[in-house]
N, C-alpha and C. Protein backbone atom coordinates (compact mmCIF):
# COMPACT_ATOMS: atom_id res chain seq x y z
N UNK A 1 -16.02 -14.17 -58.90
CA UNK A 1 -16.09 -12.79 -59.27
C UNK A 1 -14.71 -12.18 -59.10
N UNK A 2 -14.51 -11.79 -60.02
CA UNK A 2 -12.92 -10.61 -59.99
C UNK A 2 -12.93 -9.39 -59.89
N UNK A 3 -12.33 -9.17 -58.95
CA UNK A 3 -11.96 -7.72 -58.24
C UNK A 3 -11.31 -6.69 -59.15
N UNK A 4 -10.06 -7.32 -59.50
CA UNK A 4 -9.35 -6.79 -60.37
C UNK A 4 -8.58 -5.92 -59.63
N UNK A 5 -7.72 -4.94 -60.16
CA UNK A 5 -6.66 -4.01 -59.43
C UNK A 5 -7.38 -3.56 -58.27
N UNK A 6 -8.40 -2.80 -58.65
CA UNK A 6 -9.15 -1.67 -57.82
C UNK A 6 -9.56 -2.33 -56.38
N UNK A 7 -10.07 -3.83 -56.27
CA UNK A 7 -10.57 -4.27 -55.28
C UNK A 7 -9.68 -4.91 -54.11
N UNK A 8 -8.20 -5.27 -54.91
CA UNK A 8 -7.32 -5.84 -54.26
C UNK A 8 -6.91 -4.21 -53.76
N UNK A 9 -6.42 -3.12 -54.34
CA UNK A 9 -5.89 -1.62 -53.58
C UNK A 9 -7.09 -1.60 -52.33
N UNK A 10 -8.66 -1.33 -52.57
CA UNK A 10 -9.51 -0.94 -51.83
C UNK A 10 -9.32 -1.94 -50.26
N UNK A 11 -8.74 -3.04 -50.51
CA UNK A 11 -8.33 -4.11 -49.02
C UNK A 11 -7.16 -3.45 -48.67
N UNK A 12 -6.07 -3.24 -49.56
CA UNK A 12 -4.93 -2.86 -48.91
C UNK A 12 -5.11 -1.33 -48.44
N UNK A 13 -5.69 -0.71 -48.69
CA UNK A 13 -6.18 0.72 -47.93
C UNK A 13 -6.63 0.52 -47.03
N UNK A 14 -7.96 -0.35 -46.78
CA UNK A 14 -8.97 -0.95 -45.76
C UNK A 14 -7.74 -1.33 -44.29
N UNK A 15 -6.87 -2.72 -44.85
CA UNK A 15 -6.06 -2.66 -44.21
C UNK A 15 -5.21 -1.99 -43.46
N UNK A 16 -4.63 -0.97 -44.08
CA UNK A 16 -3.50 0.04 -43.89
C UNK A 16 -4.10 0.61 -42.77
N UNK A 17 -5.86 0.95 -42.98
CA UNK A 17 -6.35 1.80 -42.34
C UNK A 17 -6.44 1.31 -41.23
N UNK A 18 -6.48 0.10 -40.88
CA UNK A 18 -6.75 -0.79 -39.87
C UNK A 18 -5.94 -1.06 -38.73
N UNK A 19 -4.61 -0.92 -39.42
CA UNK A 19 -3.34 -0.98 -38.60
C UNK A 19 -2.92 0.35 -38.01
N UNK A 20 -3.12 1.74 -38.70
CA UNK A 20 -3.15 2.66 -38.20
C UNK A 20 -4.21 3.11 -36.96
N UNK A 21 -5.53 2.80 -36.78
CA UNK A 21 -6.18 2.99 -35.97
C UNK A 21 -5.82 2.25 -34.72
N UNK A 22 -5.73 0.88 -34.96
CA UNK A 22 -5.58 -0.07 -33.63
C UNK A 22 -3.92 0.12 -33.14
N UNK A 23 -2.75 0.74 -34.11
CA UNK A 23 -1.70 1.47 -33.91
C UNK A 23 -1.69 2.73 -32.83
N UNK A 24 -3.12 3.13 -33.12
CA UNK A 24 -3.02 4.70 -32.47
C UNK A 24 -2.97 4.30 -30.86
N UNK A 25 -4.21 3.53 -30.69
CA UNK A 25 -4.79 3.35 -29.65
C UNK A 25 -3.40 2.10 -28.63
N UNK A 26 -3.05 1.85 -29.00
CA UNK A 26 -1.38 1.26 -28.44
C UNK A 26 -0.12 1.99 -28.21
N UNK A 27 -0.56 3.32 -28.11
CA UNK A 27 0.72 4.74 -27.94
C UNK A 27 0.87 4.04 -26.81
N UNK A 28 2.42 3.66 -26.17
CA UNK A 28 2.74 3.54 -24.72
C UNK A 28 3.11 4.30 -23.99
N UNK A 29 2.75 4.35 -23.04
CA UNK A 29 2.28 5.20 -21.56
C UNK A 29 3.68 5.19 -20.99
N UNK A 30 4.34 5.57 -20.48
CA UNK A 30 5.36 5.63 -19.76
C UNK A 30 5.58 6.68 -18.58
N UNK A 31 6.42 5.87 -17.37
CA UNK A 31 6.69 6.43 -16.55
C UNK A 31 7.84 7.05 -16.58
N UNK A 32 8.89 8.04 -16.56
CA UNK A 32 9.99 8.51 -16.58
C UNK A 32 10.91 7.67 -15.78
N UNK A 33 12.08 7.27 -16.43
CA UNK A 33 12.82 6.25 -15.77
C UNK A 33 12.85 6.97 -14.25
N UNK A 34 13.85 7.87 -14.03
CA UNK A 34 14.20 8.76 -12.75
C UNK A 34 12.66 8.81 -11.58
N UNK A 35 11.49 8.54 -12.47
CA UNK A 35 10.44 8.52 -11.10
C UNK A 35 10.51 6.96 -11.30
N UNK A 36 10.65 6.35 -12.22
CA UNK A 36 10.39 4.96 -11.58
C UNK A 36 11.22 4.42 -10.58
N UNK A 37 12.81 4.64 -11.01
CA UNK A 37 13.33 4.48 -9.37
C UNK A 37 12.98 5.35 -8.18
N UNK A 38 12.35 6.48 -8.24
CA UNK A 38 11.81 6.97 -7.38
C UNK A 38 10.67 6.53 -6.55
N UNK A 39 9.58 6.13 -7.26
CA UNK A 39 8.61 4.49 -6.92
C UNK A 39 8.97 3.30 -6.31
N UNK A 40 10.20 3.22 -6.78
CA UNK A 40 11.07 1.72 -6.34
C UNK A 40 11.80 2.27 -5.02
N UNK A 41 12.21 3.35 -4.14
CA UNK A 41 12.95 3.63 -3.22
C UNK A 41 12.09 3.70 -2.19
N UNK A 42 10.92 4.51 -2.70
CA UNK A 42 9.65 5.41 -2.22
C UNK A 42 9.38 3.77 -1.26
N UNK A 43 8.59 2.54 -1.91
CA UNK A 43 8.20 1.30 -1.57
C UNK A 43 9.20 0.65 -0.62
N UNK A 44 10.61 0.62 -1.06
CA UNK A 44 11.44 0.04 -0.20
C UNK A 44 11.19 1.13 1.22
N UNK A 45 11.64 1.79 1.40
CA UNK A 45 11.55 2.53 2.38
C UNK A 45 10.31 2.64 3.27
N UNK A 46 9.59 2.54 2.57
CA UNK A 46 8.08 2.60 3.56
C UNK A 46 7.93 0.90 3.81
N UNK A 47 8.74 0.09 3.49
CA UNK A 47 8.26 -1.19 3.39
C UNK A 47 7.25 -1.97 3.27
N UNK A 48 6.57 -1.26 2.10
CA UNK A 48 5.32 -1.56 1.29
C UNK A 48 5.44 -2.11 0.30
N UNK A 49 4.89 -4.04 0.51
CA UNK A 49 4.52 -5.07 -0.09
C UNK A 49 3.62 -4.95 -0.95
N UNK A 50 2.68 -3.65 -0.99
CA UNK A 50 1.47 -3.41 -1.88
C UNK A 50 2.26 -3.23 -3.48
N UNK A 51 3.05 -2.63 -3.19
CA UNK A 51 3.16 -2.44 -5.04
C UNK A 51 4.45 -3.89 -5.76
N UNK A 52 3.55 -4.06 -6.60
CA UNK A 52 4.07 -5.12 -7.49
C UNK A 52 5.13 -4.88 -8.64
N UNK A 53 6.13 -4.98 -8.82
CA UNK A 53 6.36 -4.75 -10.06
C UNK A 53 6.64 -3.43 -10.65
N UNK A 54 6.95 -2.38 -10.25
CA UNK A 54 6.99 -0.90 -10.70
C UNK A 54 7.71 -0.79 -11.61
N UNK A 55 7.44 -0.58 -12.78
CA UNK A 55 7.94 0.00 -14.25
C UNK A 55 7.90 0.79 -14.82
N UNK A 56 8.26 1.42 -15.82
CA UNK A 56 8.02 2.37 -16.76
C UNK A 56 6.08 2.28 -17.02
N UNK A 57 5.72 1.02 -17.29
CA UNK A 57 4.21 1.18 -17.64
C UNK A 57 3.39 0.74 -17.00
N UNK A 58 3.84 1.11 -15.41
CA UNK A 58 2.99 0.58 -14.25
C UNK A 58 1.36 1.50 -14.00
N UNK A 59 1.47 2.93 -14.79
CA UNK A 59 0.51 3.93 -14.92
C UNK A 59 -0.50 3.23 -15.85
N UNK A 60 -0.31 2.28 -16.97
CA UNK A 60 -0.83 1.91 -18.07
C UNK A 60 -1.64 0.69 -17.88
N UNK A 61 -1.02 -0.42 -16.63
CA UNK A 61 -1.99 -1.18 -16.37
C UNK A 61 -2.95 -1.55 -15.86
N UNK A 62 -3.79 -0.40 -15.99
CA UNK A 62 -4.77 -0.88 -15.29
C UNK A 62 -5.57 -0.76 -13.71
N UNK A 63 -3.94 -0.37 -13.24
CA UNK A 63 -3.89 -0.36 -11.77
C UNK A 63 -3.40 -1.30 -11.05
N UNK A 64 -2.92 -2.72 -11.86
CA UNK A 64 -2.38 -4.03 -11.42
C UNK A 64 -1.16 -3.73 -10.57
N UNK A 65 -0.06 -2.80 -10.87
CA UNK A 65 1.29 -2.19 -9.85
C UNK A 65 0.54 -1.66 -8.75
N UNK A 66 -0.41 -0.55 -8.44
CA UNK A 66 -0.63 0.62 -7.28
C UNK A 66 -1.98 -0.14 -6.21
N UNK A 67 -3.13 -0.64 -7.22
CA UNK A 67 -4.14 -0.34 -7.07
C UNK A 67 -4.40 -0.97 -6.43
N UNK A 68 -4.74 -1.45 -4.91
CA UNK A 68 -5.35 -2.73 -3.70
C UNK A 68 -6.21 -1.84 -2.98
N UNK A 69 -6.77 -2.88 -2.59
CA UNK A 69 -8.51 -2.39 -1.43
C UNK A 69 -8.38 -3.32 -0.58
N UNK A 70 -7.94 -3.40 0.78
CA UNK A 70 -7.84 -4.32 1.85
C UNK A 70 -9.51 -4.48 2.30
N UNK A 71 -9.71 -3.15 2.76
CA UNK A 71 -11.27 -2.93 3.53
C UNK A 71 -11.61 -1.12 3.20
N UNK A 72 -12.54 -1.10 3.83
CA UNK A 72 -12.93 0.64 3.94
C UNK A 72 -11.69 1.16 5.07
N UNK A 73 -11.51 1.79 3.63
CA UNK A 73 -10.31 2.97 4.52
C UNK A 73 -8.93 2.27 4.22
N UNK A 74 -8.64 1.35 3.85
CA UNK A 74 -7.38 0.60 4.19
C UNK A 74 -6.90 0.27 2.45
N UNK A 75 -6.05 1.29 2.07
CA UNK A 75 -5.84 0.53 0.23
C UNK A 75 -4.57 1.49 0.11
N UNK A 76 -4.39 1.15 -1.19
CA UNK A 76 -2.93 1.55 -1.93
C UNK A 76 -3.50 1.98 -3.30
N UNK A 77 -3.07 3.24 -3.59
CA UNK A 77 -4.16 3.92 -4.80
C UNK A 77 -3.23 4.78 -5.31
N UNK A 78 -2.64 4.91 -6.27
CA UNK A 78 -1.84 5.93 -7.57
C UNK A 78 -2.51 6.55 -8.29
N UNK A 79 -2.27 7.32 -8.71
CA UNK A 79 -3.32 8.14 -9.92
C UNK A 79 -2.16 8.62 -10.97
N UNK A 80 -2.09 8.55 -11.88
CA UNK A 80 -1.48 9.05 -13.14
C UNK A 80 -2.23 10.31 -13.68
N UNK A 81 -1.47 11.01 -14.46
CA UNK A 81 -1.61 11.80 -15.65
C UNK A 81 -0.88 11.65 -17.01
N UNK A 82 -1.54 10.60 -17.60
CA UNK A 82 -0.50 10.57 -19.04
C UNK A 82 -0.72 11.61 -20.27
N UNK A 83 -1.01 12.47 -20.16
CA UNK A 83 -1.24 13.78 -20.73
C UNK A 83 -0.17 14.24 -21.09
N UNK A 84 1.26 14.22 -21.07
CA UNK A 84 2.32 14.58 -21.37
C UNK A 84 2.97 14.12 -22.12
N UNK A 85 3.73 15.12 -23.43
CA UNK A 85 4.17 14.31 -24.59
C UNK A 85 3.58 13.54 -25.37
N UNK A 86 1.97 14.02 -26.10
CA UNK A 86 0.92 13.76 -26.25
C UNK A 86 0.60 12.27 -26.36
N UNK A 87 0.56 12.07 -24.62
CA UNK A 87 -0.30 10.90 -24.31
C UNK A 87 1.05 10.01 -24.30
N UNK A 88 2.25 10.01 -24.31
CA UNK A 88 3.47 9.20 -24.32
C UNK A 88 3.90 8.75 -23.01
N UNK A 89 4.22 9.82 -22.25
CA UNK A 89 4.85 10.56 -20.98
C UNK A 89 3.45 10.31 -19.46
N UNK A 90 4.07 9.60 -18.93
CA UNK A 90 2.64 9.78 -17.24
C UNK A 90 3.51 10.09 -16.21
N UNK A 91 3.26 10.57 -16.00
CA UNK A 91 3.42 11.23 -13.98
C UNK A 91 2.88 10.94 -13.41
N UNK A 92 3.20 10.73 -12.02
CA UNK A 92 2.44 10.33 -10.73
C UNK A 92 1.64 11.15 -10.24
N UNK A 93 0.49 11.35 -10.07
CA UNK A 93 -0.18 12.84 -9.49
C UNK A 93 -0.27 12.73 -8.00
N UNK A 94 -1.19 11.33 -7.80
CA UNK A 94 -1.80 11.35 -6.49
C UNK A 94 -1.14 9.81 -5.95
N UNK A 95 -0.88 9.90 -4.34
CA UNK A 95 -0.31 8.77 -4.04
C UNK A 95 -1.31 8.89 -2.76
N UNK A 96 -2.20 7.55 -2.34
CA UNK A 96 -2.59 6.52 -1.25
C UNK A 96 -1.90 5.67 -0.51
N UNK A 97 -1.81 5.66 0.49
CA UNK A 97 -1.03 4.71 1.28
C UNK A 97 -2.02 4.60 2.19
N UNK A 98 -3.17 4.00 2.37
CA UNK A 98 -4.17 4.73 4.20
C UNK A 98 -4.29 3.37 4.28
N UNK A 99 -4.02 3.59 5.96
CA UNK A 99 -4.33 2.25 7.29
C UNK A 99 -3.38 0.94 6.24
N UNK A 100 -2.13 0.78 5.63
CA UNK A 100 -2.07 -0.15 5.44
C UNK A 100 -0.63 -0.77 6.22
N UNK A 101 -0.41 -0.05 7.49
CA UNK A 101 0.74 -0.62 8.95
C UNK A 101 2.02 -0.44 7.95
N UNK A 102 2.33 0.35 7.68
CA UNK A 102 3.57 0.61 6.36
C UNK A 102 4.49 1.09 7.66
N UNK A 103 5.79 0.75 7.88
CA UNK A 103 6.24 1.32 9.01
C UNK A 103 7.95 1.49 8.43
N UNK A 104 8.00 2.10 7.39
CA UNK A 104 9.27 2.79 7.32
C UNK A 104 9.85 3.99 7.09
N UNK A 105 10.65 4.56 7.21
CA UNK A 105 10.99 6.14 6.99
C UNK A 105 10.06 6.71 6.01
N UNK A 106 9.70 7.96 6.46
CA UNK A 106 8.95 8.83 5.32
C UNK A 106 10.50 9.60 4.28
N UNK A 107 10.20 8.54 2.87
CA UNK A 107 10.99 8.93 1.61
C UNK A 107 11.58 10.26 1.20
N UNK A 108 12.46 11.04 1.02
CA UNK A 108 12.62 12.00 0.31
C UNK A 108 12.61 11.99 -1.12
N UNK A 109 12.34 11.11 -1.86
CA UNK A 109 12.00 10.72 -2.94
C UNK A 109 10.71 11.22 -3.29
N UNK A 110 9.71 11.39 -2.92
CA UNK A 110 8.57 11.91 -3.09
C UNK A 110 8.93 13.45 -3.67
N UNK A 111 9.90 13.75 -3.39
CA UNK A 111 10.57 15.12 -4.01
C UNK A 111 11.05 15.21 -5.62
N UNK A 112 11.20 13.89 -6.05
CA UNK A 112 11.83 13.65 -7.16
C UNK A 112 10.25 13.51 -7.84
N UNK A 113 8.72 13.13 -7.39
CA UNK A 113 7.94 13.03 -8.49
C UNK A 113 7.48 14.44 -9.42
N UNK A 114 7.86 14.85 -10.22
CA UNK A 114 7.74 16.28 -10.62
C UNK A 114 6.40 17.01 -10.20
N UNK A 115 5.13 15.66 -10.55
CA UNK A 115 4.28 16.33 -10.70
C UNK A 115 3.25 15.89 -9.46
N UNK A 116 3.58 15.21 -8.60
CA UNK A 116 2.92 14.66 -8.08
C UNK A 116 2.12 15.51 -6.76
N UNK A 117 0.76 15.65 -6.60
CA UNK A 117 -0.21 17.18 -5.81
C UNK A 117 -0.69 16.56 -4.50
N UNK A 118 -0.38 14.88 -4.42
CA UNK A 118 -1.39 14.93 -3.35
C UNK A 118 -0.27 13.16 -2.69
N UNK A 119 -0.46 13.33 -1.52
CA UNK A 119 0.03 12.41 -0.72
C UNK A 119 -0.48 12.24 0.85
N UNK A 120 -0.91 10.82 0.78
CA UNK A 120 -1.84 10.39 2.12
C UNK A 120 -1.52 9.15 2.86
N UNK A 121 -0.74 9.49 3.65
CA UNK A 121 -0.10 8.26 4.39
C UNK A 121 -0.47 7.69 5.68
N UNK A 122 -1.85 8.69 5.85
CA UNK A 122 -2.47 7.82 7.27
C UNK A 122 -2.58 6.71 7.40
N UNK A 123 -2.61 6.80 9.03
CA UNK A 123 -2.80 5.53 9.65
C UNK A 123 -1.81 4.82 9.15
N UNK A 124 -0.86 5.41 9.27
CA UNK A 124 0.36 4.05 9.00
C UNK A 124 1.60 3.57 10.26
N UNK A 125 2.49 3.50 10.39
CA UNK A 125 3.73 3.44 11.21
C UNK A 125 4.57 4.26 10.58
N UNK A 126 4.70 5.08 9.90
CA UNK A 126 5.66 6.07 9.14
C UNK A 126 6.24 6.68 10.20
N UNK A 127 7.86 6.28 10.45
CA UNK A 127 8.57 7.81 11.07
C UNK A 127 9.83 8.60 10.37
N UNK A 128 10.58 9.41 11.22
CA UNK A 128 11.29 9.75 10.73
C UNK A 128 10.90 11.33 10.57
N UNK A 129 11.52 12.12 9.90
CA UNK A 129 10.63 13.80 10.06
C UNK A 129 10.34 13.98 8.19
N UNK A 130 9.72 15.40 8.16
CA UNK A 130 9.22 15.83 6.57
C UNK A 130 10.63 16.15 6.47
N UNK A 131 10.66 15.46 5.07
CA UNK A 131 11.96 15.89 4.07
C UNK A 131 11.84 17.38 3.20
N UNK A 132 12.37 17.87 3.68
CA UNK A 132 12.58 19.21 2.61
C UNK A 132 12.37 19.21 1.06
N UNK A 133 12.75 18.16 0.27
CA UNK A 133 12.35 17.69 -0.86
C UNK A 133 10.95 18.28 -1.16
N UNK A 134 9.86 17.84 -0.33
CA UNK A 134 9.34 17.84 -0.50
C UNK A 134 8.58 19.72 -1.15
N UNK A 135 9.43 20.37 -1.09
CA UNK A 135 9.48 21.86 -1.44
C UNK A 135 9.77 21.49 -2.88
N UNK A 136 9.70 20.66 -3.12
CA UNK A 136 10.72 21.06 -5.30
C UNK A 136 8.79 20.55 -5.81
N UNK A 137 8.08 19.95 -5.21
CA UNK A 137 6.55 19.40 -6.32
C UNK A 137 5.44 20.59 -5.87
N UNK A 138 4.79 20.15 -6.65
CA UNK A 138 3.46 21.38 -6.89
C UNK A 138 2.18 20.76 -5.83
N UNK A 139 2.72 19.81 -4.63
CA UNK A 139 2.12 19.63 -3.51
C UNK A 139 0.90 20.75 -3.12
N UNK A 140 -0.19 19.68 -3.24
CA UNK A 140 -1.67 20.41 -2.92
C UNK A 140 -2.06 20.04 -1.69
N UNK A 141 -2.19 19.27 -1.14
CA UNK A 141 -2.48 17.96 0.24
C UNK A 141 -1.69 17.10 0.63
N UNK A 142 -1.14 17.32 1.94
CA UNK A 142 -0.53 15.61 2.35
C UNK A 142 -1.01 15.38 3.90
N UNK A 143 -1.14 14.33 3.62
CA UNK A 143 -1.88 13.68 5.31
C UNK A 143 -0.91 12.99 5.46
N UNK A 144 -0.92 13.33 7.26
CA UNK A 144 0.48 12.04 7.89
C UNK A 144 0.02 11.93 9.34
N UNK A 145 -1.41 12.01 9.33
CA UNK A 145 -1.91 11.55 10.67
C UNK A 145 -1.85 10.27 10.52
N UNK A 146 -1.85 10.08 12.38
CA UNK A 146 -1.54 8.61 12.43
C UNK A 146 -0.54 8.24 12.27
N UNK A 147 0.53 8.53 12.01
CA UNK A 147 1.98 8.48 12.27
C UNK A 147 3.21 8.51 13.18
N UNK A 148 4.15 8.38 13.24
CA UNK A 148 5.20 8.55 14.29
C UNK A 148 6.53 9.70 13.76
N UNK A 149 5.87 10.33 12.76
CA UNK A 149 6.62 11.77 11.95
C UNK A 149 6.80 12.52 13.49
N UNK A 150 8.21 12.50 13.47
CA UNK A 150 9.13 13.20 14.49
C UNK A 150 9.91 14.24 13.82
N UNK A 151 10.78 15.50 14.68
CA UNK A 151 11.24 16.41 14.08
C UNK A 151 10.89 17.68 13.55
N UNK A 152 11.58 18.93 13.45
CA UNK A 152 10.88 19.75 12.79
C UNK A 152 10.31 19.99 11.37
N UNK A 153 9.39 20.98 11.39
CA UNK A 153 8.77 20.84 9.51
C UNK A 153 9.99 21.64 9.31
N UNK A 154 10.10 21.57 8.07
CA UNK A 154 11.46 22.53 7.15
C UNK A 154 10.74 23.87 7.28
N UNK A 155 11.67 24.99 7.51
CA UNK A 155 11.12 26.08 7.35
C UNK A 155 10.94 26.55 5.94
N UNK A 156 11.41 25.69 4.49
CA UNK A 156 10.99 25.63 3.33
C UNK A 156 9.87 25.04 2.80
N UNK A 157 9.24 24.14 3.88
CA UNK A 157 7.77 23.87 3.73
C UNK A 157 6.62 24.95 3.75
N UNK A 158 6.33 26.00 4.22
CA UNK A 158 5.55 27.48 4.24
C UNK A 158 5.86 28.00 2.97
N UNK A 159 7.03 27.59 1.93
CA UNK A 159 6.67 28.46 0.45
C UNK A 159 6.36 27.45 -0.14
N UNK A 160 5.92 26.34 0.25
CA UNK A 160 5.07 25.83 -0.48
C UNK A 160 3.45 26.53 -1.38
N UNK A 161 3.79 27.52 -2.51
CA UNK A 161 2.86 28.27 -2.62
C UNK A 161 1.05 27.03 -3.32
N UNK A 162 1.10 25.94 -3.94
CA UNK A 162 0.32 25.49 -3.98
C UNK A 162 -0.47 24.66 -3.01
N UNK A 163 0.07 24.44 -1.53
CA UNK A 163 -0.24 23.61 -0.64
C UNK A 163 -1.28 24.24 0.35
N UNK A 164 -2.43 23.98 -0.20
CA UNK A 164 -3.81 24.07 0.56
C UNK A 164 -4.27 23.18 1.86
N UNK A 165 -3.63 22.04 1.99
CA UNK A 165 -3.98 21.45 3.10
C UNK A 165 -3.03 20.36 3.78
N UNK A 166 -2.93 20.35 4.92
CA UNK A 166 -1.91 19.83 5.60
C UNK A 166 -2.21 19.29 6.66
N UNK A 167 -2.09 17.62 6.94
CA UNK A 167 -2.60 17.02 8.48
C UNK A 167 -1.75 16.20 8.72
């Protein structure tokens, strides 16, 4: 049976259409270079073996870079927002660190994640004092019980106007 013009166009449309859809759904996710070395300092410094690999599209996989569960209570957990630059662009929102014996300076880098609201570093070995940095993000929560955080808070920590809770 012959198609003729019309049936061979109606595949190559079919097609076209095909590559555009499964095109859409492959937009890549990206982390902003400047937070990814910020991720990469953040880890060195706390000397946390939990994260694998930190890249530009560490938000995109899955959770394979952030995401571990030792036991109850004890994991390494990231949260993204790739909502930015429609669906191009991810930020770090929320960072986990709990009970996992992380025992290096608390980062001033955490200052550099633009967007990042929430940070929980219990139960760790963290010392060192709060970095002032930490005044430039839209900080909602940070836990640092269980710690060895020495020093005074910044007296630029109190205009923290979005920061609802603090331990």
């Amino acid at each position: 049976m012959d198609r003729g013009i019309y049936g061979s166009a109606k595949s190559v449309v079919v097609m076209l259409m095909s590559v555009a859809v499964s095109s859409r759904g492959s937009i890549a996710q990206r982390i902003p270079s400047d937070e990814v070395a910020a991720l990469k300092t953040i880890s060195e410094k706390l000397n946390n073996t939990y994260w694998k690999n930190v890249s530009e599209t560490s938000c995109s996989d899955n959770g394979i870079t952030f995401n571990t569960s030792i036991a109850p209570g004890i994991f390494s957990n990231v949260t993204c927002d790739c909502s930015f630059n429609s669906g191009t662009v991810c930020h770090v929102k929320n960072i986990l660190l709990k009970g996992l014996n992380l025992s290096g300076v608390f980062p001033a880098e955490f200052g550099n994640l633009t967007q990042l609201t929430l940070i929980d570093l219990s139960r760790n070995y963290i010392n060192g004092s709060i970095p002032a940095s930490l005044c430039k993000i839209p900080l909602v929560n940070i836990a640092l019980v269980g710690n060895r955080i020495s020093g005074p808070i910044p007296d630029e920590f109190g205009n923290i106007s979005t920061l609802q809770q603090a331990y």
